[in-house]
Every structure is written in structure tokens, then in C-alpha cells.
C-alpha atoms as a PDB file:
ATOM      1  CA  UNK A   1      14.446  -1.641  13.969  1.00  0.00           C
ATOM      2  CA  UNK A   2      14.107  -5.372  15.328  1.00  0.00           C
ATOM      3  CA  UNK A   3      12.331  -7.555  12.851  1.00  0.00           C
ATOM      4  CA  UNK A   4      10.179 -10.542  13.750  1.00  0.00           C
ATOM      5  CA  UNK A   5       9.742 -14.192  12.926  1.00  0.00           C
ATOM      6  CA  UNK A   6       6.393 -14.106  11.244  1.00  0.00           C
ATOM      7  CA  UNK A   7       4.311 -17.486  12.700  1.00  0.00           C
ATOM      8  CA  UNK A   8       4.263 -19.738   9.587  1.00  0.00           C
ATOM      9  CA  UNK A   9       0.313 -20.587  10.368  1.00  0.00           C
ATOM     10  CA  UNK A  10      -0.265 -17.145   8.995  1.00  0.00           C
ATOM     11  CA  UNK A  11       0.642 -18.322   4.963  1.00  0.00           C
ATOM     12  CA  UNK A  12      -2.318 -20.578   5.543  1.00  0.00           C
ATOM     13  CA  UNK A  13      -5.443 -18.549   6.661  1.00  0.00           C
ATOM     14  CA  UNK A  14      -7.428 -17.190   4.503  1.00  0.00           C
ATOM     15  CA  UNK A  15      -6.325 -13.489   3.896  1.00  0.00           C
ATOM     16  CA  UNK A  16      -7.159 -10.476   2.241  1.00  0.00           C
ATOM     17  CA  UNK A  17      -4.848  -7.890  -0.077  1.00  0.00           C
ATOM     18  CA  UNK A  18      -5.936  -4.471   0.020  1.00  0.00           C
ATOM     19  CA  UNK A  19      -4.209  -1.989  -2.689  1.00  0.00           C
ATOM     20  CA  UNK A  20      -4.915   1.836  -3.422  1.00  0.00           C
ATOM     21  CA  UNK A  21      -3.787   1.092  -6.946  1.00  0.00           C
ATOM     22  CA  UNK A  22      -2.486  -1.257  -9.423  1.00  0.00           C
ATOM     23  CA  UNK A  23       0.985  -1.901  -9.023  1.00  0.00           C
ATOM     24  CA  UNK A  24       0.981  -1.840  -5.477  1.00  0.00           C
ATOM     25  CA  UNK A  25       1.122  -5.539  -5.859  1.00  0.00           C
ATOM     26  CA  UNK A  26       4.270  -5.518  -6.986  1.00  0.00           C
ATOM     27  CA  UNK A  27       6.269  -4.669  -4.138  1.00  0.00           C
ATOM     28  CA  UNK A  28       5.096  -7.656  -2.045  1.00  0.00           C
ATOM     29  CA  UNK A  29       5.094 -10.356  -4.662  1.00  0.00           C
ATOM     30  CA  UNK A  30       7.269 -12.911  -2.823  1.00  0.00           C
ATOM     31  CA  UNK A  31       4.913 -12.669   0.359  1.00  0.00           C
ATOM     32  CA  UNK A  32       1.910 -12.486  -2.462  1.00  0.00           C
ATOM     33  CA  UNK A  33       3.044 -15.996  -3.368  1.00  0.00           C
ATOM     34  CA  UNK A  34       3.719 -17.652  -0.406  1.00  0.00           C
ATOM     35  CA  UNK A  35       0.612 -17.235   0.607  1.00  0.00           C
ATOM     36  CA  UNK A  36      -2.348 -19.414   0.248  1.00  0.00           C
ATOM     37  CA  UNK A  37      -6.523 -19.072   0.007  1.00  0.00           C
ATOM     38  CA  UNK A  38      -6.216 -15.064  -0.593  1.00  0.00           C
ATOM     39  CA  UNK A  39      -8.608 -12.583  -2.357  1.00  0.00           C
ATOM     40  CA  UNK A  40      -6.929  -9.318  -3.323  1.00  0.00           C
ATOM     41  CA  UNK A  41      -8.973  -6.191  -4.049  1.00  0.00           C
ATOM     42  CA  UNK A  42      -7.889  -3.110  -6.038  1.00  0.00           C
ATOM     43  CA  UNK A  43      -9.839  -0.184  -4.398  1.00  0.00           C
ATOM     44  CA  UNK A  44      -9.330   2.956  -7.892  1.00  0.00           C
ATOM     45  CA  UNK A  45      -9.077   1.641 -11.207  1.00  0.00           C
ATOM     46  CA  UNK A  46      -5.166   3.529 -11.207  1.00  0.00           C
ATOM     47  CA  UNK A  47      -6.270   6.004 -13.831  1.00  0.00           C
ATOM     48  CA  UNK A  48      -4.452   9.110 -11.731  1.00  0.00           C
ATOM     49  CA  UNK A  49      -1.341   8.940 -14.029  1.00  0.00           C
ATOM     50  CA  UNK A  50      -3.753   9.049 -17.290  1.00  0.00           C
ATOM     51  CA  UNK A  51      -3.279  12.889 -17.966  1.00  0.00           C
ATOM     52  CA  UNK A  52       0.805  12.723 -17.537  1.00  0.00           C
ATOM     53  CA  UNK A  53       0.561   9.370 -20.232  1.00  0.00           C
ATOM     54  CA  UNK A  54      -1.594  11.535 -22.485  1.00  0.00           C
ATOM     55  CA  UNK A  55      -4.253   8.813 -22.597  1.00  0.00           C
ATOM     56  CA  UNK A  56      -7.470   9.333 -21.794  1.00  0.00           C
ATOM     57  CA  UNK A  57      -8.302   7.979 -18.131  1.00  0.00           C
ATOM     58  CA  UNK A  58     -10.962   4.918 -19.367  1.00  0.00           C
ATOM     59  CA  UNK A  59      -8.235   3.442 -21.599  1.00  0.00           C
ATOM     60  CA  UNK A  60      -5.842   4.617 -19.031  1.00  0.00           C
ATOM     61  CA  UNK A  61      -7.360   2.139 -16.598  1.00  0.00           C
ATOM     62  CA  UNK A  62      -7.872  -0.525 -18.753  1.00  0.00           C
ATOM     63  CA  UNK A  63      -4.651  -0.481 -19.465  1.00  0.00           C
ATOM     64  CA  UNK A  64      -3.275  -0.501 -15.443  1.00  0.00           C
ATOM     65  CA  UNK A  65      -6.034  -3.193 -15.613  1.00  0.00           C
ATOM     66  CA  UNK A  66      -4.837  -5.371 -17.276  1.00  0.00           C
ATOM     67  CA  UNK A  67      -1.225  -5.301 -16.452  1.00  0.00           C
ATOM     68  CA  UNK A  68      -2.404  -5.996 -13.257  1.00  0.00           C
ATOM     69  CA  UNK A  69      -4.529  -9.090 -14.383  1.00  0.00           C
ATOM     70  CA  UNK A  70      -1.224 -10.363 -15.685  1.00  0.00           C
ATOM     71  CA  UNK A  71       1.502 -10.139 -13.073  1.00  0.00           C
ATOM     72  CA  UNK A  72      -1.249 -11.576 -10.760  1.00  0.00           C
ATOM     73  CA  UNK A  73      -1.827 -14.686 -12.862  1.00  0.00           C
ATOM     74  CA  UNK A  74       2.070 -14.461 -13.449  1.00  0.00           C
ATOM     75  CA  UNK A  75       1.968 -15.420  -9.000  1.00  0.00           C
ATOM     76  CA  UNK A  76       0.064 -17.617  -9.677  1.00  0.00           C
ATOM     77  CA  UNK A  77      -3.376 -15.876  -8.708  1.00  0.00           C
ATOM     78  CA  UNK A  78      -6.395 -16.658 -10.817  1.00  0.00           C
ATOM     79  CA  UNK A  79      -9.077 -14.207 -11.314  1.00  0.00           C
ATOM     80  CA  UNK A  80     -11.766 -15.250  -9.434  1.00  0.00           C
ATOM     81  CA  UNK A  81      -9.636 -14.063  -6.436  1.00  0.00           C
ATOM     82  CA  UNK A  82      -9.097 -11.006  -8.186  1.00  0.00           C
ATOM     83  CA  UNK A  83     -11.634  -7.612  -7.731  1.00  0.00           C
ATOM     84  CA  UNK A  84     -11.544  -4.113  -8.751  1.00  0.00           C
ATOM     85  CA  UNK A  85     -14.029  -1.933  -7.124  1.00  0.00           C
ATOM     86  CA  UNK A  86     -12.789   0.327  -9.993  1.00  0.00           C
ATOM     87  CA  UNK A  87     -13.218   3.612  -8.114  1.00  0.00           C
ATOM     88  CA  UNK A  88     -11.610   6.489 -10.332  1.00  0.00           C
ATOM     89  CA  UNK A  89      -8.268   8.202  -8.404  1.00  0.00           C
ATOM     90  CA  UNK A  90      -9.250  11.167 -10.974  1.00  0.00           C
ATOM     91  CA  UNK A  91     -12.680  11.624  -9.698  1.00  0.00           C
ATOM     92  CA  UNK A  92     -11.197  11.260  -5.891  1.00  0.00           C
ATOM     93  CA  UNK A  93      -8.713  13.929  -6.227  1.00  0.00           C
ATOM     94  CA  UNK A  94     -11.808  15.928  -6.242  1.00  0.00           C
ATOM     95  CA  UNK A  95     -13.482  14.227  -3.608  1.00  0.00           C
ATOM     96  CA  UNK A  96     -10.278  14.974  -1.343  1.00  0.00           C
ATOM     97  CA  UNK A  97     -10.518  18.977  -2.612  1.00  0.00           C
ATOM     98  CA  UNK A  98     -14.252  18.944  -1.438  1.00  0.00           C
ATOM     99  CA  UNK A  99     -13.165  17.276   1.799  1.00  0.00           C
ATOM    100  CA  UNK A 100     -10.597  19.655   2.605  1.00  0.00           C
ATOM    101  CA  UNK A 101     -13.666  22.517   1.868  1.00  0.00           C
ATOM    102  CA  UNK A 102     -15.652  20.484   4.439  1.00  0.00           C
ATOM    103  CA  UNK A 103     -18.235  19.616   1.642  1.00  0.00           C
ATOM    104  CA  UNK A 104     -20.341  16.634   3.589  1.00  0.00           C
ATOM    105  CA  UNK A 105     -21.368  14.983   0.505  1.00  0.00           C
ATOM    106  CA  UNK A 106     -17.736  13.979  -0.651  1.00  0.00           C
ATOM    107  CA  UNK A 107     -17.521  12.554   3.071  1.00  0.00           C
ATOM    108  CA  UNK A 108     -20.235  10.210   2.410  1.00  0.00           C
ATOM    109  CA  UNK A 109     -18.684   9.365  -0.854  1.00  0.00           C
ATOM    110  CA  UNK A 110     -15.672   8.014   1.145  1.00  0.00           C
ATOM    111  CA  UNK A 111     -18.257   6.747   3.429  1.00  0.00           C
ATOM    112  CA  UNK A 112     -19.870   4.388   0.234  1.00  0.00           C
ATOM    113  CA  UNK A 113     -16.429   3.508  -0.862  1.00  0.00           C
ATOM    114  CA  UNK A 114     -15.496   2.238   2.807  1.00  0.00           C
ATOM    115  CA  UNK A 115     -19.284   0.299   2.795  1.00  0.00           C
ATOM    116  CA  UNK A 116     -17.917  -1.300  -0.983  1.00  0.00           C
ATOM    117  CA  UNK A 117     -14.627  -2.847   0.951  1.00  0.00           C
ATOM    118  CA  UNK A 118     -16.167  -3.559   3.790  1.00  0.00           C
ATOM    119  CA  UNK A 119     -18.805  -6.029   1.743  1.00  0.00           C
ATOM    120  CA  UNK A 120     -16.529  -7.480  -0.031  1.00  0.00           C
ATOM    121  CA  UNK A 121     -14.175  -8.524   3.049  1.00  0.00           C
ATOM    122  CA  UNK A 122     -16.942  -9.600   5.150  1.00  0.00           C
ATOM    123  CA  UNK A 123     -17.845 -11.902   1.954  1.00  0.00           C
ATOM    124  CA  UNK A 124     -14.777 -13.164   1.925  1.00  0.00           C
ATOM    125  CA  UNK A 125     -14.405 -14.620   6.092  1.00  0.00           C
ATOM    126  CA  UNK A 126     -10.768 -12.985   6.099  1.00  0.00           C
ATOM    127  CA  UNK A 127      -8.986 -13.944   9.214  1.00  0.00           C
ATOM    128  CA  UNK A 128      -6.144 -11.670   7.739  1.00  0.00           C
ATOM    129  CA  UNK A 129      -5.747  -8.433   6.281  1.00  0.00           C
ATOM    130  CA  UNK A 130      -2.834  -7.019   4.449  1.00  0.00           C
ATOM    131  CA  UNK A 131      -2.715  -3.593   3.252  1.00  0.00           C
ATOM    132  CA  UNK A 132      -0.506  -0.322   2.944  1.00  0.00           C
ATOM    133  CA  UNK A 133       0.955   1.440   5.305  1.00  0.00           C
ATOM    134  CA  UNK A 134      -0.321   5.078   6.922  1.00  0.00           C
ATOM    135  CA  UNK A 135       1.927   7.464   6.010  1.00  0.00           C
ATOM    136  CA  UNK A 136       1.050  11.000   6.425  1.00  0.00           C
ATOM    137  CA  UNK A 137       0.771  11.398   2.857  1.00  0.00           C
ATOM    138  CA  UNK A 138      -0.001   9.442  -0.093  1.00  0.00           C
ATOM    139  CA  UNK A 139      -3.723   9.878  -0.064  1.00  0.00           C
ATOM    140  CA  UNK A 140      -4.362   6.931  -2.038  1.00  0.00           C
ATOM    141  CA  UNK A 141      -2.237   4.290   0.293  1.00  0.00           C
ATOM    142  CA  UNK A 142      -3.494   5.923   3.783  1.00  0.00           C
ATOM    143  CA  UNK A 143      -7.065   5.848   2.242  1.00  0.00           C
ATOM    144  CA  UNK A 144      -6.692   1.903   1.771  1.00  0.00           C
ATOM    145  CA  UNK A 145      -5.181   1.537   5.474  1.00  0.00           C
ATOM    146  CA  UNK A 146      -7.880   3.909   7.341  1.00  0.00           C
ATOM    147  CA  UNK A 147     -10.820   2.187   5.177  1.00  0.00           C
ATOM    148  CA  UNK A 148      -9.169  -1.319   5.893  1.00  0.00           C
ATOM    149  CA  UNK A 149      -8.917  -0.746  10.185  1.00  0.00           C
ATOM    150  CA  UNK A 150     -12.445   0.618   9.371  1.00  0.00           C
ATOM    151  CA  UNK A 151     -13.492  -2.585   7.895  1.00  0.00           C
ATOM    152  CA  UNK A 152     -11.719  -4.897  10.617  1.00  0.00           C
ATOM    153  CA  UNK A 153     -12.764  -3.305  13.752  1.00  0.00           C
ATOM    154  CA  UNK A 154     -16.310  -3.077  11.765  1.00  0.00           C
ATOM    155  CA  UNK A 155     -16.153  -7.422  11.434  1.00  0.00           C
ATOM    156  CA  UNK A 156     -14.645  -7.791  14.694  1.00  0.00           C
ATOM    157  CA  UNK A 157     -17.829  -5.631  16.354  1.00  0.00           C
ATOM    158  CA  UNK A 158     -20.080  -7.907  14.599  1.00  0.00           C
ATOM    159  CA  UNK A 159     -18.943 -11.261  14.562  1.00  0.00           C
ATOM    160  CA  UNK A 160     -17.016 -11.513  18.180  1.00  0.00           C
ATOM    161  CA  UNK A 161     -13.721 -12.765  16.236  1.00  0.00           C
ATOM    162  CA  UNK A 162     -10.502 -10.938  15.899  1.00  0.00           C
ATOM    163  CA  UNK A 163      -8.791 -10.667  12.369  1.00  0.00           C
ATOM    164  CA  UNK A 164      -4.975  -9.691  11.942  1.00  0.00           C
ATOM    165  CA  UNK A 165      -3.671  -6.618  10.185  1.00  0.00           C
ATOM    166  CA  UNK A 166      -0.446  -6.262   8.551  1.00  0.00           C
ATOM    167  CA  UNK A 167       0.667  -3.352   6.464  1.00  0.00           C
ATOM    168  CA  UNK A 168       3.460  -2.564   4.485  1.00  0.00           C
ATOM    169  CA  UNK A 169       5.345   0.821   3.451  1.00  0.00           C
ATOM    170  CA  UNK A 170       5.768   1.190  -0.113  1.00  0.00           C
ATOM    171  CA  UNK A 171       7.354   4.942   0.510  1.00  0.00           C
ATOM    172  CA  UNK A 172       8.903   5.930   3.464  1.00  0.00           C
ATOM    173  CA  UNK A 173      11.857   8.427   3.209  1.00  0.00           C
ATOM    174  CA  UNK A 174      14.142   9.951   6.306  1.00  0.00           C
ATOM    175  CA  UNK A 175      16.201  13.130   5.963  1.00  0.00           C
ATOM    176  CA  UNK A 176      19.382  11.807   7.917  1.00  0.00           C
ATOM    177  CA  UNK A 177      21.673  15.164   6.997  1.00  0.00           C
ATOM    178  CA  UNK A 178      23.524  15.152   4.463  1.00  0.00           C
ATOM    179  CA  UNK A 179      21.809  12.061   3.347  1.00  0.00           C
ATOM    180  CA  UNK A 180      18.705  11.344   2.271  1.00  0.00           C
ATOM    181  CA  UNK A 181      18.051   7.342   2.640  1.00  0.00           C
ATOM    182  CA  UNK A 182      15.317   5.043   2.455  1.00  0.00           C
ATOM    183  CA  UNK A 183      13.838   3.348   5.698  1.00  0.00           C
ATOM    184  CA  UNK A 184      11.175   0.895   5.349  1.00  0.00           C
ATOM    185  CA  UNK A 185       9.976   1.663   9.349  1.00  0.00           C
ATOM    186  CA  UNK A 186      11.650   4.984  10.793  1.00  0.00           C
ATOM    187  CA  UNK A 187      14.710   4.531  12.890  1.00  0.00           C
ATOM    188  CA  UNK A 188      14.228   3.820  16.332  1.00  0.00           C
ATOM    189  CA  UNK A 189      10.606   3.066  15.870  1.00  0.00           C
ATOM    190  CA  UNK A 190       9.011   0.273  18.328  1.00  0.00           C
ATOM    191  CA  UNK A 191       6.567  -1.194  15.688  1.00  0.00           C
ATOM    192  CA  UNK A 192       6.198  -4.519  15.465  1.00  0.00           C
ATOM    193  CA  UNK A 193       7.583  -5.256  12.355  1.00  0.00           C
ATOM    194  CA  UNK A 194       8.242  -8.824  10.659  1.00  0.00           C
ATOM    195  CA  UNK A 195      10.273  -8.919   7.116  1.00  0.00           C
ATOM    196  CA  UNK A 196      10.746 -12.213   4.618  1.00  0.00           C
ATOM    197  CA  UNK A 197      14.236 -12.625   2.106  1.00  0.00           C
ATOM    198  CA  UNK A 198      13.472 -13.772  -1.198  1.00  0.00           C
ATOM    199  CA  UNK A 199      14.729 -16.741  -2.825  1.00  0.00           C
ATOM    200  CA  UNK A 200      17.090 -16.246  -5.844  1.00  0.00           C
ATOM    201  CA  UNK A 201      13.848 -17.640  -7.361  1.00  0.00           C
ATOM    202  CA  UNK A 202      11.732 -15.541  -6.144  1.00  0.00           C
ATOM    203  CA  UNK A 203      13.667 -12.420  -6.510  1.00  0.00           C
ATOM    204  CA  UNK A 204      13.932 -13.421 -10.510  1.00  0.00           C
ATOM    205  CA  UNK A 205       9.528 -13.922 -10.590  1.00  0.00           C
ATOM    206  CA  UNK A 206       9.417 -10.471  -8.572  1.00  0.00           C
ATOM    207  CA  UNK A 207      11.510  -8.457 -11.540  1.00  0.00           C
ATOM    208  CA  UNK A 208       9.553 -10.439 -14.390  1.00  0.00           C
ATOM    209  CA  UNK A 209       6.438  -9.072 -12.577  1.00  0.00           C
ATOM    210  CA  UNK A 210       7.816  -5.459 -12.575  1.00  0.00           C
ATOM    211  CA  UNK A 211       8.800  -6.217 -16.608  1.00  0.00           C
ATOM    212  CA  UNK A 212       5.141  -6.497 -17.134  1.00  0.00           C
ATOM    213  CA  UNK A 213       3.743  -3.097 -16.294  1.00  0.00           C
ATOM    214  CA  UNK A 214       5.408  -1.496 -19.394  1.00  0.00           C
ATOM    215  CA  UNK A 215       3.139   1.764 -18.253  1.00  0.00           C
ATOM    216  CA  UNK A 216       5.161   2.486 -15.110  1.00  0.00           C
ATOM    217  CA  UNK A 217       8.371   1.557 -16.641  1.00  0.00           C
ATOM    218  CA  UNK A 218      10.154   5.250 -16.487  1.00  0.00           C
ATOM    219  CA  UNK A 219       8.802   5.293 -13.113  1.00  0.00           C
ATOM    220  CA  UNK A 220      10.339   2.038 -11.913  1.00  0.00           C
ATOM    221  CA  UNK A 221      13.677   2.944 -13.688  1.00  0.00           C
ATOM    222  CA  UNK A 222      13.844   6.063 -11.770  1.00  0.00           C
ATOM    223  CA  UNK A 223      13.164   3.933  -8.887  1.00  0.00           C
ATOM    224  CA  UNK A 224      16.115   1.433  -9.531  1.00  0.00           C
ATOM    225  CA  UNK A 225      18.609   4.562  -9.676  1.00  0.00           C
ATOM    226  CA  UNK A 226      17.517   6.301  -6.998  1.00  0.00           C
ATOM    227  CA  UNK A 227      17.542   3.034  -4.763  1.00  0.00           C
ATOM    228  CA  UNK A 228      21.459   2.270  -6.274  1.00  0.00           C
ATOM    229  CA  UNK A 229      22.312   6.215  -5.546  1.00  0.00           C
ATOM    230  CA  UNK A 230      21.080   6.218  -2.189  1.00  0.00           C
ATOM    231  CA  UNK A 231      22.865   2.951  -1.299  1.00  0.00           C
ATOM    232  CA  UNK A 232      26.095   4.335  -2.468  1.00  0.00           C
ATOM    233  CA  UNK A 233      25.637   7.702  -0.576  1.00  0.00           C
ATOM    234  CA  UNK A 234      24.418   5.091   2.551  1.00  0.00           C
ATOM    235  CA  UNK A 235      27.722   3.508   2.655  1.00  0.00           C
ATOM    236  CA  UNK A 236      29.892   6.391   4.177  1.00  0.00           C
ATOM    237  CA  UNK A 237      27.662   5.998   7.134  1.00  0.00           C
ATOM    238  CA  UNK A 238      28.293   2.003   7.054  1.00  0.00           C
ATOM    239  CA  UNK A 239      24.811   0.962   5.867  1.00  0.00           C
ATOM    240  CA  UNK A 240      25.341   0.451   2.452  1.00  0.00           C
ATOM    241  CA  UNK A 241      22.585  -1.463  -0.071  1.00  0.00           C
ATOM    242  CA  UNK A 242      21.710  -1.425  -3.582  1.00  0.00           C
ATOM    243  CA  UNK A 243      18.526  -2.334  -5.707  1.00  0.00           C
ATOM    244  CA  UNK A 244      18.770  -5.646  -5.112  1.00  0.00           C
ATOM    245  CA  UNK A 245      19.403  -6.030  -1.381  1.00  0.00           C
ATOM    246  CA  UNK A 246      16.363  -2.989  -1.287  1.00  0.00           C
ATOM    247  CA  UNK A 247      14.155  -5.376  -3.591  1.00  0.00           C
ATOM    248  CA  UNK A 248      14.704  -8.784  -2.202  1.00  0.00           C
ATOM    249  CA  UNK A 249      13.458  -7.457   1.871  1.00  0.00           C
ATOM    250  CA  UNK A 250       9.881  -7.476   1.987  1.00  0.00           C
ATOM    251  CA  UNK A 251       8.751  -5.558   5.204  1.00  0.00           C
ATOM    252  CA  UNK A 252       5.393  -5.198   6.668  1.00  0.00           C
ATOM    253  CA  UNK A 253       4.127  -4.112  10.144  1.00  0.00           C
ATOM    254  CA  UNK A 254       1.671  -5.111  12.415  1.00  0.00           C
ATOM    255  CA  UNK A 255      -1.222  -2.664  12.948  1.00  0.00           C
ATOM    256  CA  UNK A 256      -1.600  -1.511  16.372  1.00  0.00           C
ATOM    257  CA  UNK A 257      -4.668   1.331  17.111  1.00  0.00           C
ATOM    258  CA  UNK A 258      -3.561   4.348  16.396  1.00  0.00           C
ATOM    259  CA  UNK A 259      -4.152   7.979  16.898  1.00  0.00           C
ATOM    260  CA  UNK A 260      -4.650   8.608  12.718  1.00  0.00           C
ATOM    261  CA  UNK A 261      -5.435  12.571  13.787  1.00  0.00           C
ATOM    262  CA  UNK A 262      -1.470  12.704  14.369  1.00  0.00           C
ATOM    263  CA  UNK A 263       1.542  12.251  11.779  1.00  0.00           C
ATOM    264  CA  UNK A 264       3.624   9.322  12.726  1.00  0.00           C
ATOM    265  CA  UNK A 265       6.901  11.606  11.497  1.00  0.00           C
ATOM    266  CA  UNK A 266       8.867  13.741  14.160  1.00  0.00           C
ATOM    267  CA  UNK A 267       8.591  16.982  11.732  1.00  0.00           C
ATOM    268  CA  UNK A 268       5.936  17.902   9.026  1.00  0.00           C
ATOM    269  CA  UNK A 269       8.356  18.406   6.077  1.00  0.00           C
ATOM    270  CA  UNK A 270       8.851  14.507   6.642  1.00  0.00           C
ATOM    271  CA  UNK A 271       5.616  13.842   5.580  1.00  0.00           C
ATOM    272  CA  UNK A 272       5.277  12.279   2.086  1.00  0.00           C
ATOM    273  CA  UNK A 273       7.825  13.828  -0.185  1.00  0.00           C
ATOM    274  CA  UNK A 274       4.599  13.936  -3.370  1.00  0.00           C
ATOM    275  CA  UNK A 275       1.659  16.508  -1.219  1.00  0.00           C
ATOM    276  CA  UNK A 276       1.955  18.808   1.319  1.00  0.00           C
ATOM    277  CA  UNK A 277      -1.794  18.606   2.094  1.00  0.00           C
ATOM    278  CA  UNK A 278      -3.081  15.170   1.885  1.00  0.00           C
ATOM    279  CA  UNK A 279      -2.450  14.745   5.598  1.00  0.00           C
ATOM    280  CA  UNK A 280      -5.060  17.259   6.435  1.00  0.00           C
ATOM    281  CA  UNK A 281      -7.701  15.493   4.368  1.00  0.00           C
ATOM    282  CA  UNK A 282      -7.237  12.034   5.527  1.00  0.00           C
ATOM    283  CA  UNK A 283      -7.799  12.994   9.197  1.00  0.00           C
ATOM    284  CA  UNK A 284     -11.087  14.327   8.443  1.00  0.00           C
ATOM    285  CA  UNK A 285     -11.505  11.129   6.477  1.00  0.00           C
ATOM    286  CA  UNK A 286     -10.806   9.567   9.574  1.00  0.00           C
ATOM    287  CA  UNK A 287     -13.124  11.355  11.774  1.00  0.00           C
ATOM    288  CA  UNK A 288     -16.404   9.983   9.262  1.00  0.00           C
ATOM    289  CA  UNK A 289     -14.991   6.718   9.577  1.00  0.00           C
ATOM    290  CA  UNK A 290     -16.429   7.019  13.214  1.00  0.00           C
ATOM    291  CA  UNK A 291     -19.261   7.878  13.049  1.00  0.00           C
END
């Protein structure tokens, strides 16, 4: 993959952060603060993990809520740039069920959410929007790409302007045999793709941010080792990396139209490694998004 120089003018137009969830955020916290004049928008209230806590999902949220609220102040982001449209990730994994049964009225529930964004980013003039990458698979991150491209080409219709689009891949695995190793783009790929080093600086602010989401703390630890164990295993094919080198890289693409009706993976078992179905409900998601 051939990374980019990203065009400095970019850190100063005004730009909008979408995220599926909270903690998304925290991947992309050294771009997060390098930019200037952004509003960042939450689209579920991150109450999916509430039954596996053993909280109930309102305090769940709260919770994910306000952890949020923190690390963003923490970058330096103050809360009237901050907004939740606080849809429930419980109540959508039975939206997507009902979309995968062809049930129309959960397709015009995706249909409100996308109208919910799309008000908010038209409020907001973005010249810029950053969001996460489609995947194939985690129904939560491709819904907050496919609504976002809905909301751009929406603007772009009505207002004769052109916005950017950059997304980033939070999870992208390839099976290279025997190992199994962690590419932010796949190999090979001709994306346009742009990346940014963090500072010593800003590589200690990104794992204070991380420190302050003590509910996905087992999940980040997990993270760390399997980052350090696939960096080991990497180096007997001459690309080795560890949690830090992984950590301090932020990557991010720029969004090109794309065929969403297709899986940008080479075989179907490379699809995301957490659902084997979500691919299937995201292209009908796709096909109400144009109507």
C-alpha cells in the first residue's frame, strides 16, 4: 500500500466525525486533535455490550456516555461540538433481523436514522467528513459509512458543492497462511490512502484516552496482546511491529463510489471475523438508501 501526503488545508475546514459507537474515537485521537472547527456525532448510544457487562442497557449507555464525554474533552473537544443521536445498538440488532426478513418497516427505521445524520451534517456546513470504514461486516461501522456517503452525495445534490470523505478501518484482518496479521488497507489494494505518525506526545494523550474507558478495558487489553502476538509471528515474514508502532499509525482512506452490493474481500470467510451475516443486511440497507 502507498500512503499519501494528506494537504495540510484539510486540518482547517470545518469537518465532521461520524462514529457507530463510543470508543470509536479512540483510535483516531491524534488526527481528532489536529484538527480544527469539527463537530463529532455518535450515531447508538453503545449500549450493545450491556448484556455481556451485566448492566442494564440505560445505565449501560450512560456509562459509554460519559466516558466518551471525557476522553473528548481530554482532546480538547468541548461539548457543544459533541452529539449523540443516542440510537440503541440493542434495539438495531433487531432492526437488522427484520431487515434480513425483508420487513419494510425496519427499512424505514434505517431510513429515519439516515434523515437524523443527515440534519445534523447539513446544520453543521461540513466541507469534510470522516467516518469508518466499509467492511463487509461490522454492522454498526458499515452502517455509519453507507448512512454518511448517503448524507454527502444527499448535500452535494442540493447545494452544488462537493464535500470530502475520509474513512478509517478500525478492523481489518488478512489470513496470510500460516499467519494471521493485521492490515489497515488489504495488500495490494489501489485505495487512496493517506496515514499521520504521532508525536511521542501525542502517542502518550492517545493511551491516557484509552485509560479512560475503564468499561472496555478487558477488551483493549486483549487488543494490546493480540497486536504484540501478531507482530512477533509478522516478523518471520520481515514485517515485524508491536502495539506501539500499530498504535502510533493512524490510517484513513479516501472514499471513492463504490459498488456497496459487493464485499471488498477476495473470499467471504474474510469478511469480518465477529458475523457471518451482517453483510447480507447492509446491502439491502444500501438499496433503501436509494431510493
Amino acid at each position: 500500500m502507498r500512503y499519501h501526503q494528506l494537504d495540510a488545508k484539510i486540518f482547517n475546514k470545518k469537518s465532521v466525525f461520524v462514529f457507530a459507537h463510543q470508543d470509536d474515537e479512540l483510535y483516531y485521537s491524534g488526527l481528532i486533535s489536529r484538527l480544527k472547527n469539527s463537530k463529532f456525532i455518535w450515531i447508538t448510544n453503545g449500549d450493545g455490550l450491556a448484556k455481556r457487562a451485566n448492566i442494564p442497557a440505560r445505565k449501560y449507555a450512560k456509562i459509554r456516555s460519559q466516558e466518551s464525554k471525557k476522553v473528548m474533552n481530554f482532546l480538547g473537544v468541548k461539548n457543544n461540538q459533541i452529539k449523540e443521536l443516542g440510537v440503541s445498538e440493542v434495539a438495531l440488532s433487531s432492526v437488522y433481523k427484520r431487515i434480513k426478513n425483508k420487513d419494510e418497516t425496519a427499512l424505514e427505521e434505517i431510513k429515519e436514522i439516515a434523515d437524523k445524520l443527515y440534519n445534523e451534517i447539513k446544520k453543521s456546513k461540513a466541507e469534510v467528513i470522516w467516518t469508518l470504514s466499509f467492511q463487509a461486516g461490522h454492522l454498526g461501522h458499515d452502517l455509519a459509512h453507507l448512512l454518511s456517503v448517503y448524507v454527502k452525495n444527499r448535500i452535494e445534490k442540493e447545494e452544488n458543492r462537493k464535500i470530502d470523505i475520509f474513512a478509517f478501518p478500525e478492523y481489518e484482518f488478512t489470513t496470510i497462511p500460516p499467519f494471521f496479521i493485521p492490515f489497515r488497507f488489504r495488500p495490494f489494494s489501489h485505495k487512496e490512502a493517506y496515514k499521520i505518525y504521532l508525536s511521542d506526545k501525542e502517542w502518550q494523550t492517545k493511551l491516557k484516552a484509552i485509560d479512560m474507558y475503564p468499561s472496555q478495558r478487558g477488551l483493549f487489553k486483549w487488543f494490546k496482546i493480540g497486536i504484540n502476538v501478531l507482530g512477533f509471528l509478522s516478523a518471520a515474514i520481515g514485517k515485524p511491529f508491536n502495539y506501539q508502532k500499530y498504535g502510533r499509525t493512524e490510517v484513513f482512506e479516501r472514499v471513492k463510489q463504490e459498488d456497496y452490493s459487493k464485499s471488498p474481500h477476495l473470499l467471504p470467510w474474510e469478511d469480518y471475523m465477529f458475523s457471518t451475516s451482517s453483510f447480507k443486511v447492509t446491502k439491502v440497507i444500501t438499496l433503501i438508501l436509494k431510493r
